[in-house]
N, C-alpha and C. Protein backbone atom coordinates (compact mmCIF):
# COMPACT_ATOMS: atom_id res chain seq x y z
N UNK A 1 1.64 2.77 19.35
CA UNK A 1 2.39 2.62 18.13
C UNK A 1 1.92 3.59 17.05
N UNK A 2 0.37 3.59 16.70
CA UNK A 2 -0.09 4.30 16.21
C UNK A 2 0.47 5.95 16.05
N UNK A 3 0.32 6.36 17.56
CA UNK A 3 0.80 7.52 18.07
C UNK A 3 2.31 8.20 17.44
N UNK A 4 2.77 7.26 17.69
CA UNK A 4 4.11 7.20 17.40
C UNK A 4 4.53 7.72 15.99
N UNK A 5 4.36 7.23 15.46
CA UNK A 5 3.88 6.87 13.67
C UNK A 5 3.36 8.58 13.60
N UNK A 6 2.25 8.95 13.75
CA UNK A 6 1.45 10.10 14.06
C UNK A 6 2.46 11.25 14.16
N UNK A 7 3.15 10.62 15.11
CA UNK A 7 4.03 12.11 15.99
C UNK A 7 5.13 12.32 14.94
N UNK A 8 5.91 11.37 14.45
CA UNK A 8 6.65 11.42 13.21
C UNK A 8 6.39 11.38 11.58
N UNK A 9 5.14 11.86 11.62
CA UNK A 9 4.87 11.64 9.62
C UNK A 9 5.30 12.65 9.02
N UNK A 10 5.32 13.61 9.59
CA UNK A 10 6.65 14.97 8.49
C UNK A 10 7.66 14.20 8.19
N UNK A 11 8.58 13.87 9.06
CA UNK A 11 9.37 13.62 8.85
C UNK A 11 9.96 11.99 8.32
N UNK A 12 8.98 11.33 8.43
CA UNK A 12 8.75 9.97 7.74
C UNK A 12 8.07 9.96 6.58
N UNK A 13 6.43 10.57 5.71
CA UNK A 13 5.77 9.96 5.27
C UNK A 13 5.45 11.50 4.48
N UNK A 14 5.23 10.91 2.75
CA UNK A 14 4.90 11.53 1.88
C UNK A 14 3.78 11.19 1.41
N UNK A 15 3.39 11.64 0.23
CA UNK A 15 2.15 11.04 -0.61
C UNK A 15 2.69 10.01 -1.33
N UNK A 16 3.46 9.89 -1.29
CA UNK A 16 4.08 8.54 -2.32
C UNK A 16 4.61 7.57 -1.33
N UNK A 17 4.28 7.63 -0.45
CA UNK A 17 4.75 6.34 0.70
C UNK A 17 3.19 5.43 0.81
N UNK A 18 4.10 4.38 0.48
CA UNK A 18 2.92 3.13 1.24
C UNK A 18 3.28 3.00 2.41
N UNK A 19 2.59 2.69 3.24
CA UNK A 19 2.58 2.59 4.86
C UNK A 19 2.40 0.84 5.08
N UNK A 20 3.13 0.05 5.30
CA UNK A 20 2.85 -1.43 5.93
C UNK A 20 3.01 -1.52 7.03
N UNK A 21 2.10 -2.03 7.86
CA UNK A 21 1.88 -2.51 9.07
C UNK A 21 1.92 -3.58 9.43
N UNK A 22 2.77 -4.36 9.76
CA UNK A 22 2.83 -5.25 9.75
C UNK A 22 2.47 -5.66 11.91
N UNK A 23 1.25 -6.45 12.06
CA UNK A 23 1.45 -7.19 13.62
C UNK A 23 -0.30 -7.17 13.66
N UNK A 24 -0.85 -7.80 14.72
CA UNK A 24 -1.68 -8.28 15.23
C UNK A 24 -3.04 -7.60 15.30
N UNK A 25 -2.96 -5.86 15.42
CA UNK A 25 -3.59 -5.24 15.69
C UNK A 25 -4.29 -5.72 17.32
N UNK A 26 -3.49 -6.00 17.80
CA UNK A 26 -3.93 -6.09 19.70
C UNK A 26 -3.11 -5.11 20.12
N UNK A 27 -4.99 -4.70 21.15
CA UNK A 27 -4.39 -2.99 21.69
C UNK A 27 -3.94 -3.33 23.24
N UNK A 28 -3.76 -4.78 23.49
CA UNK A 28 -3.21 -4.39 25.03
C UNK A 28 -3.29 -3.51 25.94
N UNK A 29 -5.20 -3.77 26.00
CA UNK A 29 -6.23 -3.25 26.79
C UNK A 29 -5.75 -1.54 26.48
N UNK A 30 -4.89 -1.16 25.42
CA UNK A 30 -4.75 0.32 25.09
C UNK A 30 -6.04 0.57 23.83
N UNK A 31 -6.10 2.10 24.19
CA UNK A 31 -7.28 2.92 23.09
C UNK A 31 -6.43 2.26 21.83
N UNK A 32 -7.44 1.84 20.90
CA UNK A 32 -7.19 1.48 19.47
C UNK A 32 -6.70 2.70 18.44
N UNK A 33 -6.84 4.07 19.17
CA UNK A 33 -6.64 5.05 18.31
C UNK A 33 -6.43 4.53 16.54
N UNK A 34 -7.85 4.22 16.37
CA UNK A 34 -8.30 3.77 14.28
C UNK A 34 -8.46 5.52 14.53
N UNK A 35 -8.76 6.65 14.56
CA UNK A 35 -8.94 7.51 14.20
C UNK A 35 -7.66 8.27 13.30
N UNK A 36 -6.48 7.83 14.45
CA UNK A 36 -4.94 8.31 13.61
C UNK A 36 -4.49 7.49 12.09
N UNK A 37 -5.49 6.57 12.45
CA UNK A 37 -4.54 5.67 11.14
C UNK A 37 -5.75 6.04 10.05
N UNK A 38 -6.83 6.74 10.12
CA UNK A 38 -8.02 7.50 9.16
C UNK A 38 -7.25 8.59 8.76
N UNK A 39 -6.51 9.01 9.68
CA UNK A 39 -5.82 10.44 9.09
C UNK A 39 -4.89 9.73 8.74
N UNK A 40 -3.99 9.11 9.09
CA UNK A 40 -2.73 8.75 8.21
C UNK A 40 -3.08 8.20 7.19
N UNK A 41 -4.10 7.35 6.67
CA UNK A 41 -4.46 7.00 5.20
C UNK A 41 -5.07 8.48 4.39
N UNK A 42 -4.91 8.99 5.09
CA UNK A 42 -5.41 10.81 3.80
C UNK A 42 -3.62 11.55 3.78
N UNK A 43 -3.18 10.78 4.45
CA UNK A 43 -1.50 11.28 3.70
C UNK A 43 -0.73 10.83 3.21
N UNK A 44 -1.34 9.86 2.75
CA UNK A 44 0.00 8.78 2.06
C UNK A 44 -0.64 7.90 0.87
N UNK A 45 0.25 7.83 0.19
CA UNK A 45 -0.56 6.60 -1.15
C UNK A 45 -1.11 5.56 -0.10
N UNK A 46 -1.24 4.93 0.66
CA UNK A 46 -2.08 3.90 1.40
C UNK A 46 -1.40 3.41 2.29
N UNK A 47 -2.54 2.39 3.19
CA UNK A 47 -1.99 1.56 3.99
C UNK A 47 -2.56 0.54 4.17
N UNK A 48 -1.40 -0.60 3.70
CA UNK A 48 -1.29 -1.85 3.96
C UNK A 48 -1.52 -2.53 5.03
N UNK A 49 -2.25 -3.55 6.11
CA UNK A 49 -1.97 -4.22 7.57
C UNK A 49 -1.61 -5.17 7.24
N UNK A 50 -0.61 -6.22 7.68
CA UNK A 50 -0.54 -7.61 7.20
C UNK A 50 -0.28 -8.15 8.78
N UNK A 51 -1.25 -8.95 8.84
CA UNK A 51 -1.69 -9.84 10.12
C UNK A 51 -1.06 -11.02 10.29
N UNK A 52 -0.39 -11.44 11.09
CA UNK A 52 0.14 -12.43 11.37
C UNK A 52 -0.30 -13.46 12.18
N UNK A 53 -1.76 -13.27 12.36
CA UNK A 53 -2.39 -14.05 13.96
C UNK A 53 -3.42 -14.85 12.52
N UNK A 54 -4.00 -15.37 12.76
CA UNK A 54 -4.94 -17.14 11.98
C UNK A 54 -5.89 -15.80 12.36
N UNK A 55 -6.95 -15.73 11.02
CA UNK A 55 -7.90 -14.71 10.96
C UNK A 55 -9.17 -15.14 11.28
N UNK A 56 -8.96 -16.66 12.28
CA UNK A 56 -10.23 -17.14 13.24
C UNK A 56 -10.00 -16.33 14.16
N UNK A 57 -8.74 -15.53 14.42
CA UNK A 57 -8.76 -14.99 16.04
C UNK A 57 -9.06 -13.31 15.78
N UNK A 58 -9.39 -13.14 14.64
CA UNK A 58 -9.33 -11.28 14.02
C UNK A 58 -10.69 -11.22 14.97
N UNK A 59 -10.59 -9.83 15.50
CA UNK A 59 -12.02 -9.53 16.06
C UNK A 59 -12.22 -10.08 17.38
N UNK A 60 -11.02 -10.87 18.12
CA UNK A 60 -11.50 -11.55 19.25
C UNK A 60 -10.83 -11.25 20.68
N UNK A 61 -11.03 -11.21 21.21
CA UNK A 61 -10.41 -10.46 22.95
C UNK A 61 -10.54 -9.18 22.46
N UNK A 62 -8.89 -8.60 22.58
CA UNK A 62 -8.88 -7.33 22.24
C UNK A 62 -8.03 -7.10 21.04
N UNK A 63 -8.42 -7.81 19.86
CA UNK A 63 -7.91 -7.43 18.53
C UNK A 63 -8.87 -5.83 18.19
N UNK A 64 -7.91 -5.18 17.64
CA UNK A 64 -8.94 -3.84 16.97
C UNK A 64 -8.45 -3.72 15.47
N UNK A 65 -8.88 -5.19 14.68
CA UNK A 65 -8.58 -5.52 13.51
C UNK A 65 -9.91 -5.18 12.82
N UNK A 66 -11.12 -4.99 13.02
CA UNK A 66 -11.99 -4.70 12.40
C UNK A 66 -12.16 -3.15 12.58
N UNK A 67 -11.70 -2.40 13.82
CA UNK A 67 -11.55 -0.79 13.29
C UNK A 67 -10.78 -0.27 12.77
N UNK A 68 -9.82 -1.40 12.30
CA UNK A 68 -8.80 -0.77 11.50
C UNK A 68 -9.30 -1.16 9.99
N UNK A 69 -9.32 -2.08 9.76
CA UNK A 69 -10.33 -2.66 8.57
C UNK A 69 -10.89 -1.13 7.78
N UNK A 70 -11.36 -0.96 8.42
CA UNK A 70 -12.16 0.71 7.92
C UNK A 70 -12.02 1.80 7.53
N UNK A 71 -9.71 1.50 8.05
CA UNK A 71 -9.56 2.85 7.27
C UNK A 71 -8.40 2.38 6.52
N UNK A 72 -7.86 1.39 6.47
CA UNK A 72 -6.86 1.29 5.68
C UNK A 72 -7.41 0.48 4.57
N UNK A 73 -6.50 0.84 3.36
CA UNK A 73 -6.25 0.44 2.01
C UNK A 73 -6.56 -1.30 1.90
N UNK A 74 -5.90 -1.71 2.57
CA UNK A 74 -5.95 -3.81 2.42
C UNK A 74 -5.55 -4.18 3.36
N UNK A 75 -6.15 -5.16 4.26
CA UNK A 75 -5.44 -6.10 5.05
C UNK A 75 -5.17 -7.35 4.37
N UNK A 76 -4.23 -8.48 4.97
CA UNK A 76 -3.99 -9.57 4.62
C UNK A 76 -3.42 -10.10 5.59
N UNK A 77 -3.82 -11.33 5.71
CA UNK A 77 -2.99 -12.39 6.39
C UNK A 77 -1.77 -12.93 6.24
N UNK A 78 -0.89 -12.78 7.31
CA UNK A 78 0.62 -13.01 6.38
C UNK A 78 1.50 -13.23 7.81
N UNK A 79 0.70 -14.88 8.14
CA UNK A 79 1.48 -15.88 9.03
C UNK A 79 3.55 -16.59 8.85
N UNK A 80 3.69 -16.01 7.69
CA UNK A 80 5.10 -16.82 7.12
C UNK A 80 5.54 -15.80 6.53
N UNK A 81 7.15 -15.14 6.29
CA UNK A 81 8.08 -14.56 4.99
C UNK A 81 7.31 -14.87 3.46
N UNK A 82 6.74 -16.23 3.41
CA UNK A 82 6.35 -16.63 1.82
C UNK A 82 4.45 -15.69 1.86
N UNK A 83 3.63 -15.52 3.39
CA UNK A 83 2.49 -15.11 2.58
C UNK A 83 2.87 -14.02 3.22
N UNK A 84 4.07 -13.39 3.29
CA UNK A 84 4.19 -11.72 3.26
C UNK A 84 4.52 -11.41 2.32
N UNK A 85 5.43 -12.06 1.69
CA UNK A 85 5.61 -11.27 0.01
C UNK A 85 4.20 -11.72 -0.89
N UNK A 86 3.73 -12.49 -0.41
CA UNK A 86 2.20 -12.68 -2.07
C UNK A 86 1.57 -11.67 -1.50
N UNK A 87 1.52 -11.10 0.01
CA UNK A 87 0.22 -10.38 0.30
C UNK A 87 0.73 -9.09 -0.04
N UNK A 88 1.85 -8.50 0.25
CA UNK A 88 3.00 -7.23 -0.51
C UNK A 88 2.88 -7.43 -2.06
N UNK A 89 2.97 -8.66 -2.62
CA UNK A 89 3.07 -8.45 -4.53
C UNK A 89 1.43 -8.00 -4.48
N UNK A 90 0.06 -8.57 -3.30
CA UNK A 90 -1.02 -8.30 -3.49
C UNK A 90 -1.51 -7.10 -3.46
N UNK A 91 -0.70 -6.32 -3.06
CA UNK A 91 -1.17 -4.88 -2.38
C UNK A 91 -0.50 -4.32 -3.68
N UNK A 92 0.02 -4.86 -4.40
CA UNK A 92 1.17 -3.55 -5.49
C UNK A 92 2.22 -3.17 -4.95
N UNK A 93 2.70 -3.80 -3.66
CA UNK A 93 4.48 -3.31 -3.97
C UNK A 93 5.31 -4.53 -4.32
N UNK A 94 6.10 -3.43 -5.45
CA UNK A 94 7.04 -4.17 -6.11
C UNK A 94 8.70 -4.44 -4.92
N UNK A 95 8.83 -5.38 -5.81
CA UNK A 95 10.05 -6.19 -4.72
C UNK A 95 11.57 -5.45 -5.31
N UNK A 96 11.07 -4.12 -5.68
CA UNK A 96 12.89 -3.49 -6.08
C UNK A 96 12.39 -2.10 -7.11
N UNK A 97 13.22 -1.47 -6.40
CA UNK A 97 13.09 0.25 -7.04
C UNK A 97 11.78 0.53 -6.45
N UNK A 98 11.11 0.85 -5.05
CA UNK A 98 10.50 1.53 -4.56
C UNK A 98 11.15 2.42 -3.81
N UNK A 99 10.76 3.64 -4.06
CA UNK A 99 11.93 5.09 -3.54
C UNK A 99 10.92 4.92 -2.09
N UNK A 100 10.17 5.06 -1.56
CA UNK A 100 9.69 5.05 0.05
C UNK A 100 8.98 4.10 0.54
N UNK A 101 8.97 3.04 1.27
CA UNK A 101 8.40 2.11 2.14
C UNK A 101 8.53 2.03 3.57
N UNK A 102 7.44 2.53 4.15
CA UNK A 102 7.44 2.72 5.82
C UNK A 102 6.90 1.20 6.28
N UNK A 103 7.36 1.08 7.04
CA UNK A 103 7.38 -0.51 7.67
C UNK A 103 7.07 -0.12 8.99
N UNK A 104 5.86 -0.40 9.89
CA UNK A 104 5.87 -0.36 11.19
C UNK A 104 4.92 -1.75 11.66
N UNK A 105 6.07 -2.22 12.07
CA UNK A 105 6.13 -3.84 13.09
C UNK A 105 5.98 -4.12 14.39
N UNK A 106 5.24 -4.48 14.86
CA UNK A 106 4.66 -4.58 15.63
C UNK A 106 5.06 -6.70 16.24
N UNK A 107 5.96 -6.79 17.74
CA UNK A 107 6.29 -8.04 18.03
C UNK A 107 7.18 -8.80 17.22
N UNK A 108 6.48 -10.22 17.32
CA UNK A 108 7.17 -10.86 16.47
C UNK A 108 7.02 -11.17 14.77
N UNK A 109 6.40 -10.16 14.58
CA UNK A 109 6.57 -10.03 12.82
C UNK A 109 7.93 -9.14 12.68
N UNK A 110 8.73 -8.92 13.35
CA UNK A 110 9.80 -7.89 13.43
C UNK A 110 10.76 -8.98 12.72
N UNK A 111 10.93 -9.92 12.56
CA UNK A 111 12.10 -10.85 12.01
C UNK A 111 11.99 -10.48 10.80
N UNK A 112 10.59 -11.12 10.22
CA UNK A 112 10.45 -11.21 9.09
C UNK A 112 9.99 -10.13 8.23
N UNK A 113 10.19 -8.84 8.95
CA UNK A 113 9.91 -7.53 8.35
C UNK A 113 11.77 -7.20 8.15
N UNK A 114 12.95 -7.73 8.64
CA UNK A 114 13.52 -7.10 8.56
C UNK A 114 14.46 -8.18 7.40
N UNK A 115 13.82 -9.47 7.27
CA UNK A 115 14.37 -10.14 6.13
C UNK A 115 13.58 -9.47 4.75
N UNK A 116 12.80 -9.39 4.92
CA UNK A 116 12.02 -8.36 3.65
C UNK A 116 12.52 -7.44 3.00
N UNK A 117 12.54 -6.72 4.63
CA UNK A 117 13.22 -5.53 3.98
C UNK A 117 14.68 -5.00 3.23
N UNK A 118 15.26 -5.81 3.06
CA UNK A 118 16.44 -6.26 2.48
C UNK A 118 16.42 -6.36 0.74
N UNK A 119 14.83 -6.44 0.45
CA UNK A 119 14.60 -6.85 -0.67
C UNK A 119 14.44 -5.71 -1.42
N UNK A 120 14.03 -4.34 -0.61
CA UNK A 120 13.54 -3.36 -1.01
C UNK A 120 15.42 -2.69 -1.32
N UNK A 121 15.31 -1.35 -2.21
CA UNK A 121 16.35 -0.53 -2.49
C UNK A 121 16.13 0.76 -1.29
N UNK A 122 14.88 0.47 -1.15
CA UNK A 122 15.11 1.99 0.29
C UNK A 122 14.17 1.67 1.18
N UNK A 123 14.19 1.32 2.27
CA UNK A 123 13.33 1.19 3.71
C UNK A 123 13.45 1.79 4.38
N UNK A 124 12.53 1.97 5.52
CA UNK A 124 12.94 2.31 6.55
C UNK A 124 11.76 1.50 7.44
N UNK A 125 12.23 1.22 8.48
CA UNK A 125 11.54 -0.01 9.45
C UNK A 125 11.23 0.53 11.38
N UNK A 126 10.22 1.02 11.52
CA UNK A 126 10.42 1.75 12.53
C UNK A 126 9.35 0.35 13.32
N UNK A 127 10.81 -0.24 14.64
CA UNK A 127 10.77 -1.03 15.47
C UNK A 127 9.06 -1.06 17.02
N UNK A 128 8.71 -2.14 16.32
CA UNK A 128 7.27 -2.36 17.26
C UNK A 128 8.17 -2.27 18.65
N UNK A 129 6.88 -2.01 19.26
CA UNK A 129 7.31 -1.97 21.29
C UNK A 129 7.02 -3.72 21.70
N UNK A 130 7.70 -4.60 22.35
CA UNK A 130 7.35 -5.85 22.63
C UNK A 130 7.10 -6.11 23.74
């Protein structure tokens, strides 16, 4: 996913883009590649993770929520639509007139990334692999 993201930031991602991530950070026994998302936080106003898994389970099997921890801007926990917008008002994005918001979702946070995103005046939502 990471990769992905990577292979498209010309053409997705400015310095004035916040980057939200929204999913689990499980690498499904795949390389965690935290190195791409170190470089993608040196091109963009920041990046957001918002976790959807109970943050008793962060750090456990194969979560790579603590090497990501390290290079992005804020994580938050954000099990429900209601603690994705406090953990989004937490991070500083506003809920109307943001000119760029990259959204990359990951499973089943994909619902509630795309009721969100509705809220925004410009998105764009590039679809997790399930």
């Amino acid at each position: 996913m990471l990769g992905e993201l990577w292979e498209r930031r010309a053409e997705l991602l400015t310095r004035q883009t916040l980057v939200v991530i929204i999913g689990d950070a499980r690498t499904n026994r795949r390389s965690a590649r935290a190195e791409l998302l170190g470089e993608l936080v040196r091109t963009v106003r920041g990046v957001v993770w918002l976790n959807p898994e109970d943050p008793a389970r962060w750090d456990t099997g194969d979560s790579a929520i603590g090497q990501y921890a390290r290079a992005v801007t804020a994580i938050h926990a954000s099990r429900n639509l209601r603690e994705l917008e406090r953990a989004l008002a937490g991070a500083g994005v506003p809920s109307s007139g943001f000119k760029s918001l990259s959204l990359m979702v990951c499973g089943s946070a994909w619902e509630s990334a795309v009721a969100l995103s509705s809220t925004f005046c410009s998105s764009r939502i590039l679809p997790g692999q399930k």
